[in-house]
C-alpha atoms as a PDB file:
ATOM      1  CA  UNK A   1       0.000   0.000   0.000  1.00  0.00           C
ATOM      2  CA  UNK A   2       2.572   2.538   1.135  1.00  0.00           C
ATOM      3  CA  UNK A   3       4.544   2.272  -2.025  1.00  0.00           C
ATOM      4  CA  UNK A   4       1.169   2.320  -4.815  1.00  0.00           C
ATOM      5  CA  UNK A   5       0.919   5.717  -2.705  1.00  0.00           C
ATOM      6  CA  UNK A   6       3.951   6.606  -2.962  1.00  0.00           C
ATOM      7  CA  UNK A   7       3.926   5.996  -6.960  1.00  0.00           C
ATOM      8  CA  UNK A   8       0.407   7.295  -7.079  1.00  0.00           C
ATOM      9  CA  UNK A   9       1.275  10.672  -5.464  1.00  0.00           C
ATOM     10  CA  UNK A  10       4.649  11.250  -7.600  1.00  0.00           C
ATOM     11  CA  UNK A  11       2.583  10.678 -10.814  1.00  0.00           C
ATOM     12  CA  UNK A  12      -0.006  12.817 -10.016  1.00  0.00           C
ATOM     13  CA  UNK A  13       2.246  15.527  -9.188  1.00  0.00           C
ATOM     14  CA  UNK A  14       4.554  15.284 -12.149  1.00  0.00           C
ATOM     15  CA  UNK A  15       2.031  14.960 -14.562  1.00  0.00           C
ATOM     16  CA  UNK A  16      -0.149  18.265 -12.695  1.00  0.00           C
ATOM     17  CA  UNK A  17       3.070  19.963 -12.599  1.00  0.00           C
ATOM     18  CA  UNK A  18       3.716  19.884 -16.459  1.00  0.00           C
ATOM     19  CA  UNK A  19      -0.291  20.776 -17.107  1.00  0.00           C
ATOM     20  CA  UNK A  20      -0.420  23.880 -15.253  1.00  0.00           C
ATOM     21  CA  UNK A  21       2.889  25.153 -16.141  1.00  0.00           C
ATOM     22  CA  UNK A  22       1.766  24.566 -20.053  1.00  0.00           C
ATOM     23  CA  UNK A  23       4.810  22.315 -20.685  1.00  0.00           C
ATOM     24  CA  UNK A  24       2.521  20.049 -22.897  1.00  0.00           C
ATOM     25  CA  UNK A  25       2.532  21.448 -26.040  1.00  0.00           C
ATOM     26  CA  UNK A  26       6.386  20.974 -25.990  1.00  0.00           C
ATOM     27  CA  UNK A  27       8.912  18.043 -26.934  1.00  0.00           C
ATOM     28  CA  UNK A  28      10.408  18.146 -23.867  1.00  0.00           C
ATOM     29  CA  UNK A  29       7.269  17.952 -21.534  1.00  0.00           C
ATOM     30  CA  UNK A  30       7.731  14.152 -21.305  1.00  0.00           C
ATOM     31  CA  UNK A  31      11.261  14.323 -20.086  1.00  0.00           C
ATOM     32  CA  UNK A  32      10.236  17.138 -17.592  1.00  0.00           C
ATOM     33  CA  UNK A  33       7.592  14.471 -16.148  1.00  0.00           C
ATOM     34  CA  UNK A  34       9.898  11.392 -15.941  1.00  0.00           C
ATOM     35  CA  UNK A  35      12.360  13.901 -13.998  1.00  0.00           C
ATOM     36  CA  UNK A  36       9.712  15.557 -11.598  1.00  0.00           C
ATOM     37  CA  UNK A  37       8.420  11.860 -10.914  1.00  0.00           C
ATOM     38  CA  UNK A  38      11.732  10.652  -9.822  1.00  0.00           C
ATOM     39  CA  UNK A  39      12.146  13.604  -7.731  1.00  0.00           C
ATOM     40  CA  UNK A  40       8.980  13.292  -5.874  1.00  0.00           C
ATOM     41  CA  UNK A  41       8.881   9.733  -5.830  1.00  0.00           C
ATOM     42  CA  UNK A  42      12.798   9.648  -4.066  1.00  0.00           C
ATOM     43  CA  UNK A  43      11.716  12.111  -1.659  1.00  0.00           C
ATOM     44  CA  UNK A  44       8.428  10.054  -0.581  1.00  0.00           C
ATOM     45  CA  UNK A  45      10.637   7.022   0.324  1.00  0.00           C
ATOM     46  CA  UNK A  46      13.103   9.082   1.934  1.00  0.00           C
ATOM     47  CA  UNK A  47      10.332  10.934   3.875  1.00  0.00           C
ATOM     48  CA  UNK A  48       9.341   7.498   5.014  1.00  0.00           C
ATOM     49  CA  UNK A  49      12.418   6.368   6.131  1.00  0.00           C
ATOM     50  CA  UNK A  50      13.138   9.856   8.375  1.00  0.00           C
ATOM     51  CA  UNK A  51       9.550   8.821   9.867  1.00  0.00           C
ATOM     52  CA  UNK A  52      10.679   5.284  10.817  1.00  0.00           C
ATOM     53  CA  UNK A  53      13.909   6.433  11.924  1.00  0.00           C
ATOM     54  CA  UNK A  54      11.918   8.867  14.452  1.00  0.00           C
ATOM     55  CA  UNK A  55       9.724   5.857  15.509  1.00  0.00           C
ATOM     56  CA  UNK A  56      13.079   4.364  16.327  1.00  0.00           C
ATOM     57  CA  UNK A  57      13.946   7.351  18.523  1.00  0.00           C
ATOM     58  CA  UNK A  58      11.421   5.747  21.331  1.00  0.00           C
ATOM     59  CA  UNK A  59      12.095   2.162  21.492  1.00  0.00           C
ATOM     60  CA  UNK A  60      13.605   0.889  24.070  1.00  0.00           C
ATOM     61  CA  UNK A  61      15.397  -2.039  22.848  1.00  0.00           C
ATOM     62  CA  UNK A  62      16.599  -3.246  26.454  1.00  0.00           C
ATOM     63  CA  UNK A  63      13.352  -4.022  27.890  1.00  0.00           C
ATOM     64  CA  UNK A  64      12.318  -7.870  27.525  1.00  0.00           C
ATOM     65  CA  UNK A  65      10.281  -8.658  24.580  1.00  0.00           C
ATOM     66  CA  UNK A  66       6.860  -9.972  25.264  1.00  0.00           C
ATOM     67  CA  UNK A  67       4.495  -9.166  22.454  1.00  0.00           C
ATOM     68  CA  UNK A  68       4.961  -8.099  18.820  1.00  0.00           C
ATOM     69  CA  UNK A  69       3.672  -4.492  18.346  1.00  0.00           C
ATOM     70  CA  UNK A  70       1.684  -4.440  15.636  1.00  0.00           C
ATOM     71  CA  UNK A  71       2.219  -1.099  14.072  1.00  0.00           C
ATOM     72  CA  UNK A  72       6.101  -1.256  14.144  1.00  0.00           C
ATOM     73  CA  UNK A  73       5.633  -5.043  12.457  1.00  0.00           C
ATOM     74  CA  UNK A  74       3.191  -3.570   9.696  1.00  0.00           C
ATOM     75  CA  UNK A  75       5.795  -0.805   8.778  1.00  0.00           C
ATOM     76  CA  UNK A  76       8.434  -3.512   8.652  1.00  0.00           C
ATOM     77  CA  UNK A  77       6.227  -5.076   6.369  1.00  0.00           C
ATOM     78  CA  UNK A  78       5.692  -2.721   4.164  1.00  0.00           C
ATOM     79  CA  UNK A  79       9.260  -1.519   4.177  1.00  0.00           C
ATOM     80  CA  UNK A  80      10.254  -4.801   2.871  1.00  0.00           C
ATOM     81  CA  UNK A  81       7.663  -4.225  -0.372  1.00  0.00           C
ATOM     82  CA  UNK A  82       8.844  -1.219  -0.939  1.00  0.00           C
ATOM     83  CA  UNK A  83      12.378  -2.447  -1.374  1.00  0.00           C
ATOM     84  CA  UNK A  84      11.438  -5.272  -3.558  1.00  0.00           C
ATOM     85  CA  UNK A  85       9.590  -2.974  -5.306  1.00  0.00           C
ATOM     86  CA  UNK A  86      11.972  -0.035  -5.745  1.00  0.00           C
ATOM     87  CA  UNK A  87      14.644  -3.310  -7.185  1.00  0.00           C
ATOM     88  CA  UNK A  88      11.599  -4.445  -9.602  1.00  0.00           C
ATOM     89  CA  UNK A  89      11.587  -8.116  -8.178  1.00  0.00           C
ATOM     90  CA  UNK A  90       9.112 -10.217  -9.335  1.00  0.00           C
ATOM     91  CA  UNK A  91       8.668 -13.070  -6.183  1.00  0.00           C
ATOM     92  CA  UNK A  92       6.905 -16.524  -7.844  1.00  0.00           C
ATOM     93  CA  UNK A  93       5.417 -18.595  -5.188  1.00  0.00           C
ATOM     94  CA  UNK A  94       4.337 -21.775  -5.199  1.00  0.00           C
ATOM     95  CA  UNK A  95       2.792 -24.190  -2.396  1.00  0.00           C
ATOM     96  CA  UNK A  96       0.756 -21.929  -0.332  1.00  0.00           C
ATOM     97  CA  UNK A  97      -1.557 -25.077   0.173  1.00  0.00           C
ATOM     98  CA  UNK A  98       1.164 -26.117   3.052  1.00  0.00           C
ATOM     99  CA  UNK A  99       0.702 -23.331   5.199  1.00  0.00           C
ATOM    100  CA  UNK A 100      -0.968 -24.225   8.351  1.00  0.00           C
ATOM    101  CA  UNK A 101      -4.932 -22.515   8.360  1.00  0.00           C
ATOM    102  CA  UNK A 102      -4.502 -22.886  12.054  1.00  0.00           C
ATOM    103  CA  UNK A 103      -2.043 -21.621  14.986  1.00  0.00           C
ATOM    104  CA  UNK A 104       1.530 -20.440  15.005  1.00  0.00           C
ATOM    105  CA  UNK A 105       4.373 -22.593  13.519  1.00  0.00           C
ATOM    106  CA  UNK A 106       8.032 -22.672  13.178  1.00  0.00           C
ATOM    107  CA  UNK A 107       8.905 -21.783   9.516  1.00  0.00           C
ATOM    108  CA  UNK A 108      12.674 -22.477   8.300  1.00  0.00           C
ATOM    109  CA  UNK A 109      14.501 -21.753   4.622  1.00  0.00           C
ATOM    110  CA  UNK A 110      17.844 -22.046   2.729  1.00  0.00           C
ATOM    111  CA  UNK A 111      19.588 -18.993   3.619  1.00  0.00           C
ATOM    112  CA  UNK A 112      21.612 -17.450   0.357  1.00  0.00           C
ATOM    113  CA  UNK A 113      21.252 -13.331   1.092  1.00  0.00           C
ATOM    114  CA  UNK A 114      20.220 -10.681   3.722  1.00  0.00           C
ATOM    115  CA  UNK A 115      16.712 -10.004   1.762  1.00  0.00           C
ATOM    116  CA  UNK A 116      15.444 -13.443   2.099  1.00  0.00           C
ATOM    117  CA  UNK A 117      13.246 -12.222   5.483  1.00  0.00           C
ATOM    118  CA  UNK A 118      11.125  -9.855   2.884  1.00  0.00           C
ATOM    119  CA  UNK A 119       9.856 -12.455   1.140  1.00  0.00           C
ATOM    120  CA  UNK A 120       8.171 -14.814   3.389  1.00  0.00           C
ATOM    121  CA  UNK A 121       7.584 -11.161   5.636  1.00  0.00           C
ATOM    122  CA  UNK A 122       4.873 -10.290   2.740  1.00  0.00           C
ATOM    123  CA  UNK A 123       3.949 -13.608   2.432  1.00  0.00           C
ATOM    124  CA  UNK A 124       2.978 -14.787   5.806  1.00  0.00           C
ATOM    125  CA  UNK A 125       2.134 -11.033   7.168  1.00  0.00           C
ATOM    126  CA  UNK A 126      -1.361 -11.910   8.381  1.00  0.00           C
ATOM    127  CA  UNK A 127       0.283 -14.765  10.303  1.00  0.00           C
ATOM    128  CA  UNK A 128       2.577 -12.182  12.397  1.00  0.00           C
ATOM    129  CA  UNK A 129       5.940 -14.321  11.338  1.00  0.00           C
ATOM    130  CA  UNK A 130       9.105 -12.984  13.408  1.00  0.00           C
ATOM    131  CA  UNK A 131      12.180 -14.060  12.630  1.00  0.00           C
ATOM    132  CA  UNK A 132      15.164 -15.301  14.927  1.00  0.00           C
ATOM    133  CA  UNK A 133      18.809 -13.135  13.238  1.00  0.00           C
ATOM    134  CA  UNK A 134      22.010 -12.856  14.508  1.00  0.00           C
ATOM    135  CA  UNK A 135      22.448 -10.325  17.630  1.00  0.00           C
ATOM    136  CA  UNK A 136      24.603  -8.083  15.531  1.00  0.00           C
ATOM    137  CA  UNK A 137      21.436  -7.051  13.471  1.00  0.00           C
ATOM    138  CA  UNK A 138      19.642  -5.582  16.585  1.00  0.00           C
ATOM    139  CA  UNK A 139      22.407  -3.149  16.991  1.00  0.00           C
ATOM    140  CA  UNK A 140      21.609  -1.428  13.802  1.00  0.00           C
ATOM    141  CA  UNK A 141      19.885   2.222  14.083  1.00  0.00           C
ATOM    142  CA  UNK A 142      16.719   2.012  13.025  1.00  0.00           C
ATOM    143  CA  UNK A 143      16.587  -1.367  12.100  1.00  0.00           C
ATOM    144  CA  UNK A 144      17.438  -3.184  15.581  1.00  0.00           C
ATOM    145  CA  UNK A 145      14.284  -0.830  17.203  1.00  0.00           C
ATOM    146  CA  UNK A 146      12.102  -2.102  14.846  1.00  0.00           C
ATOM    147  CA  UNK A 147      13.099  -5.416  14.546  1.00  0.00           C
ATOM    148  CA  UNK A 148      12.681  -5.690  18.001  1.00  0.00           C
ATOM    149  CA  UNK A 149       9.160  -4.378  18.202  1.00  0.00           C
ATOM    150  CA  UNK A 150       8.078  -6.402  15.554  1.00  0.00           C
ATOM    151  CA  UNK A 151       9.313  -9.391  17.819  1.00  0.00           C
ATOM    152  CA  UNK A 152      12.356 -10.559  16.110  1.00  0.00           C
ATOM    153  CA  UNK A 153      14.594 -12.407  18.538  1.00  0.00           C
ATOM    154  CA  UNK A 154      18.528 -12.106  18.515  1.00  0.00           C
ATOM    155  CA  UNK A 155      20.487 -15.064  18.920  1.00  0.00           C
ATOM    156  CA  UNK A 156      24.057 -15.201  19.829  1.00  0.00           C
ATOM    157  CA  UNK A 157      26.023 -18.165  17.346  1.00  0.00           C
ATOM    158  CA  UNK A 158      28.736 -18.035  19.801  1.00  0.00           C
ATOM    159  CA  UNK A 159      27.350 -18.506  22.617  1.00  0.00           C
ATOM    160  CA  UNK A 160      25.404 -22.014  23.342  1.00  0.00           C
ATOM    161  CA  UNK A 161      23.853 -20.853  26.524  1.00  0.00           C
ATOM    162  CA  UNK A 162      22.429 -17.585  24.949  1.00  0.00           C
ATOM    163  CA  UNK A 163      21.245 -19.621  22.012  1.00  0.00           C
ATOM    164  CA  UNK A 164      19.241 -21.458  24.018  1.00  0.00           C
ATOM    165  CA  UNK A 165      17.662 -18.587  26.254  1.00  0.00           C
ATOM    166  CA  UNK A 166      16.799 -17.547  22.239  1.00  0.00           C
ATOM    167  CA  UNK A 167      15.368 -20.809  21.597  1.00  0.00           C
ATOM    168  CA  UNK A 168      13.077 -21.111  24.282  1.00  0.00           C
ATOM    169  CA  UNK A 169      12.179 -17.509  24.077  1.00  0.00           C
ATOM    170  CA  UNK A 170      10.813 -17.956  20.472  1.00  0.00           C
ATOM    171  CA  UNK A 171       8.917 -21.755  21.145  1.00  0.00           C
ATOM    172  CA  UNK A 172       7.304 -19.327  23.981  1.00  0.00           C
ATOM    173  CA  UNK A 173       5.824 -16.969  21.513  1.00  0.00           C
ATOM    174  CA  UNK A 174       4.339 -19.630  19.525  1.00  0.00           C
ATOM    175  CA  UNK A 175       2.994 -21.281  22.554  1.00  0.00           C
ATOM    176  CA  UNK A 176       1.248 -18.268  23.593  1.00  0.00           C
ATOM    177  CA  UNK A 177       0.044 -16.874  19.961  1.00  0.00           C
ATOM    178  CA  UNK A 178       1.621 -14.093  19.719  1.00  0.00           C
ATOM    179  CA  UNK A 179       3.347 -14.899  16.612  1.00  0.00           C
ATOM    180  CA  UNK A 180       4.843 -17.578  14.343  1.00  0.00           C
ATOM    181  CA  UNK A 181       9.193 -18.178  13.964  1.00  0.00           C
ATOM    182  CA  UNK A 182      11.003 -17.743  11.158  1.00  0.00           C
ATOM    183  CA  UNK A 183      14.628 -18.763  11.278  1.00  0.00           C
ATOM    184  CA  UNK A 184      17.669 -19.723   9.008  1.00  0.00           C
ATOM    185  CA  UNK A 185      18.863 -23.058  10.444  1.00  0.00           C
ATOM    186  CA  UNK A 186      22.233 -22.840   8.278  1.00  0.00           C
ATOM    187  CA  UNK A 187      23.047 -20.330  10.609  1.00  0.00           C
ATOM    188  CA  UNK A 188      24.841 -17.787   7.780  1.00  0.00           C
ATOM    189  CA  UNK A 189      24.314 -17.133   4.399  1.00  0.00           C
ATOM    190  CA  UNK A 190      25.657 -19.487   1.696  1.00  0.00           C
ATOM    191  CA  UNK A 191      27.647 -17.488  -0.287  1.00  0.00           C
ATOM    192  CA  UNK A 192      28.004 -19.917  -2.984  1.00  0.00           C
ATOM    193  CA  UNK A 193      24.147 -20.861  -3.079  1.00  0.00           C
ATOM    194  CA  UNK A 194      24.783 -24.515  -2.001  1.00  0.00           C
ATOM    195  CA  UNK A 195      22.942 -25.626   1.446  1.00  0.00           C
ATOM    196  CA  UNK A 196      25.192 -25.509   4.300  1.00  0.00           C
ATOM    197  CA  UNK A 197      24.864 -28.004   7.020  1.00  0.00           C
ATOM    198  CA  UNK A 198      22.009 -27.413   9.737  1.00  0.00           C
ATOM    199  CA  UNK A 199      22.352 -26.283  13.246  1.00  0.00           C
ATOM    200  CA  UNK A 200      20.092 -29.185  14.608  1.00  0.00           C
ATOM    201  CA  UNK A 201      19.176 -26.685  17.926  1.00  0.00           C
ATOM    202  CA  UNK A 202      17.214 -24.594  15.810  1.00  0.00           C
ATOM    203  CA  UNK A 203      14.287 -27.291  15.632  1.00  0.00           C
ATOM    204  CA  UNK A 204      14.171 -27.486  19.576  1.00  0.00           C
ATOM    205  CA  UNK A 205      11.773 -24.631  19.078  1.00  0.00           C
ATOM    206  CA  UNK A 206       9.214 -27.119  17.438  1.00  0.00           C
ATOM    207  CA  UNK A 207       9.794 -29.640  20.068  1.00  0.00           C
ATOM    208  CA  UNK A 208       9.001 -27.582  23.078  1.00  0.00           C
ATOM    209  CA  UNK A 209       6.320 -25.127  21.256  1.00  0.00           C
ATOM    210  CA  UNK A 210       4.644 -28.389  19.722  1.00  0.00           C
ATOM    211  CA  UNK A 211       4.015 -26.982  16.914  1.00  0.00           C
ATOM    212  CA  UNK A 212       4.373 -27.842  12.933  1.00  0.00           C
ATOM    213  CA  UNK A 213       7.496 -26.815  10.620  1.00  0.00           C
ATOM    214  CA  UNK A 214       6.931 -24.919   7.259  1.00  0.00           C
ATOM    215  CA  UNK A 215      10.263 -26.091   5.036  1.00  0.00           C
ATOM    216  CA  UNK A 216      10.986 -23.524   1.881  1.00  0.00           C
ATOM    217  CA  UNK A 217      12.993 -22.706  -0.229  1.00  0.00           C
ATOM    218  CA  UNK A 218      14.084 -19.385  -2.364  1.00  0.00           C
ATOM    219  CA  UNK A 219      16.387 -18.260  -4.998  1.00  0.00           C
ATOM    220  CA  UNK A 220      17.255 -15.403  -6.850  1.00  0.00           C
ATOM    221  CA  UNK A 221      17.817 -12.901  -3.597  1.00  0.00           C
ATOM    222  CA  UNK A 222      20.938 -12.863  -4.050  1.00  0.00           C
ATOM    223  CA  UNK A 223      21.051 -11.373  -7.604  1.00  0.00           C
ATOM    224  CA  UNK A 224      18.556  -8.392  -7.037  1.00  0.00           C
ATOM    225  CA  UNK A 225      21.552  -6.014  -5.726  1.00  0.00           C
ATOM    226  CA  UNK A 226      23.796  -7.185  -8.620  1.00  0.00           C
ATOM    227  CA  UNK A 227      21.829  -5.982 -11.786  1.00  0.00           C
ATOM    228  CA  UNK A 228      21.197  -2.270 -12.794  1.00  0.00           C
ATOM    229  CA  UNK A 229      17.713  -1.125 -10.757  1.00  0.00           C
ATOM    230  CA  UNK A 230      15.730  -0.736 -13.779  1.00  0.00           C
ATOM    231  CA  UNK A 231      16.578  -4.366 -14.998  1.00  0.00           C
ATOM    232  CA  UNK A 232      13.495  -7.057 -13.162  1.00  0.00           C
ATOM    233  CA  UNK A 233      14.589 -10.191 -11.411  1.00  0.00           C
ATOM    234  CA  UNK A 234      12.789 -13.048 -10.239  1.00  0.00           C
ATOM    235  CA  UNK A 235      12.614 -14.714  -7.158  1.00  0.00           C
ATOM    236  CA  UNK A 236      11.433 -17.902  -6.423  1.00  0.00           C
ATOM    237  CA  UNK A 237      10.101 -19.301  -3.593  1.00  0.00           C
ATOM    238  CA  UNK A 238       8.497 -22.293  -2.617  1.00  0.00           C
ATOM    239  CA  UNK A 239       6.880 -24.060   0.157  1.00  0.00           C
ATOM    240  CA  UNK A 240       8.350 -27.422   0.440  1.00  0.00           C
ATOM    241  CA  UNK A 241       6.186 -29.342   2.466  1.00  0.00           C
ATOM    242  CA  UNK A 242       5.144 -29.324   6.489  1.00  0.00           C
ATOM    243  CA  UNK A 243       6.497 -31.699   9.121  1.00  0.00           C
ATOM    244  CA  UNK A 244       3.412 -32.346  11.231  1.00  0.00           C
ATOM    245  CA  UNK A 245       3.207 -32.302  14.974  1.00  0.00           C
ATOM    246  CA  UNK A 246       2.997 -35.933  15.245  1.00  0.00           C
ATOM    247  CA  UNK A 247       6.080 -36.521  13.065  1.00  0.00           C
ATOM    248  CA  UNK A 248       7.314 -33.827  15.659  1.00  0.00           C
ATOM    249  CA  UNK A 249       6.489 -35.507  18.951  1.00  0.00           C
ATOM    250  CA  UNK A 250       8.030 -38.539  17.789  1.00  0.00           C
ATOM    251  CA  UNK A 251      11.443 -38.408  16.551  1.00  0.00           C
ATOM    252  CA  UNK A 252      14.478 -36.429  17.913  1.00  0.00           C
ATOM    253  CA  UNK A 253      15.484 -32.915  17.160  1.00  0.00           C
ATOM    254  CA  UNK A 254      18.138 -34.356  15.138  1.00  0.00           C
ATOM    255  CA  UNK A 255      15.873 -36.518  12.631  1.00  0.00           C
ATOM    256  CA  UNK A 256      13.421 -33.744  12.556  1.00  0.00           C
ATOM    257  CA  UNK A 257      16.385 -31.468  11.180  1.00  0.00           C
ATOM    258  CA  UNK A 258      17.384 -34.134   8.986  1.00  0.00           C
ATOM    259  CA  UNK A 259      13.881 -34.450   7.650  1.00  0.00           C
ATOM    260  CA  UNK A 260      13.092 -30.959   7.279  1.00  0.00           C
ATOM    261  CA  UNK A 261      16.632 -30.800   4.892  1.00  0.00           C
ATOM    262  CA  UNK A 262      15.579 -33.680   2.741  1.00  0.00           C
ATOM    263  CA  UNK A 263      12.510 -31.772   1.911  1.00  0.00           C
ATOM    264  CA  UNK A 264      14.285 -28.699   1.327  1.00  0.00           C
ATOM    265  CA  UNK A 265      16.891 -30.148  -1.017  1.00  0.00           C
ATOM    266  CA  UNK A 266      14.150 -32.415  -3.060  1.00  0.00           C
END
């Protein structure tokens, strides 16, 4: 929505702009459009971003998360279409028909660059998905206030002890509805594309929250800051399959992560 405002506004303005000032009868009244388009439309986004970065001013990102407020996770939101927007990426999806109609569940994906969150953030934002990232995130400006509003958890990869504090933290929120888990159980991003080797822990959160896994997988994130911002690129991502709570209940945090890799890789 914010963006289709955005876009709405700058044409509206460029092409009054050019009308009133009697530009049309000219060769050049086109160019003068494109330009005064641009011009609104960068200052709309960076309008938006001064507002968030104000939001930011009064979080305070020490105190214990307990909820996900909703307002700071719907501009997240739509701060992630905007950007895939702005790059012109067109995301193809494909197995929606796994996604649980009913309660919270632990989601996890191949991990190949620092966009992948947007994707399944549009996709699943009626579902309230946070994601778990590495602690170094949180300390952005701007970003770490809002990721923590919105719920996000940081985890430390270093540290088992905080990992787990992380762990049970997010199989909490899940427990108590306030919001589904997203994480990366690679752990980084693949650099070269291929799957790394999971971190079995990160599936303790579907043992203790009892609660079903969502396996996907994406491509194409990684090329959307390596071609020229007018060029499209497409992104695809697709929903694997679900590991049920039965399957979970029954088998070892180990075999589920083992399962929940076949199906990602398949």
């Amino acid at each position: 929505m914010l963006f289709y405002i955005i876009l709405f506004s700058s044409t509206y303005i460029a092409l009054s702009t050019v009308i009133v000032y009697g530009f049309v009868d000219r060769w050049y009244w086109l160019i003068l459009a494109v330009l005064i388009f641009i011009n609104v439309f960068m200052l709309g986004v960076a309008a938006y971003f001064i507002y968030c970065a104000f939001l930011s001013l009064f979080v305070n990102v020490k105190k214990p998360i307990i909820h996900q407020n909703r307002y700071y996770y719907h501009l997240l939101v739509q701060t992630a279409f905007l950007v895939l927007k702005v790059f012109r990426v067109k995301v193809h999806i494909s197995g929606k028909e796994f996604i649980p109609e009913n309660g919270n569940f632990l989601f996890v994906c191949n991990h190949i660059h620092w966009l992948d969150p947007a994707v399944p953030l549009l996709l699943f934002k009626k579902l309230h998905i946070a994601f778990i990232s590495k602690k170094e995130t949180h300390s952005y400006p701007v970003a770490g206030p809002f990721l923590h509003e919105a719920a996000c958890l940081p985890i430390d990869r270093k540290n088992d002890r905080e990992a787990l504090k992380t762990i049970n933290h997010a199989a909490k929120f899940i427990e108590n509805g306030i919001c589904s888990i997203g994480i990366y159980p690679e752990g980084w991003v693949s650099k070269s594309g291929e799957l790394l080797e999971f971190r079995h822990g990160a599936f303790r959160i579907a043992k203790k929250a009892d609660c079903p896994v969502v396996v996907a997988h994406i491509s194409g994130t990684d090329k959307i800051l390596k071609k020229p911002i007018w060029k499209k690129c497409d992104v695809y991502f697709e929903i694997k399959g679900v590991i049920d709570r039965e399957f979970i209940k029954n088998h070892k945090t180990i075999e589920i992560s083992n399962f929940a890799r076949k199906i990602m890789v398949q």
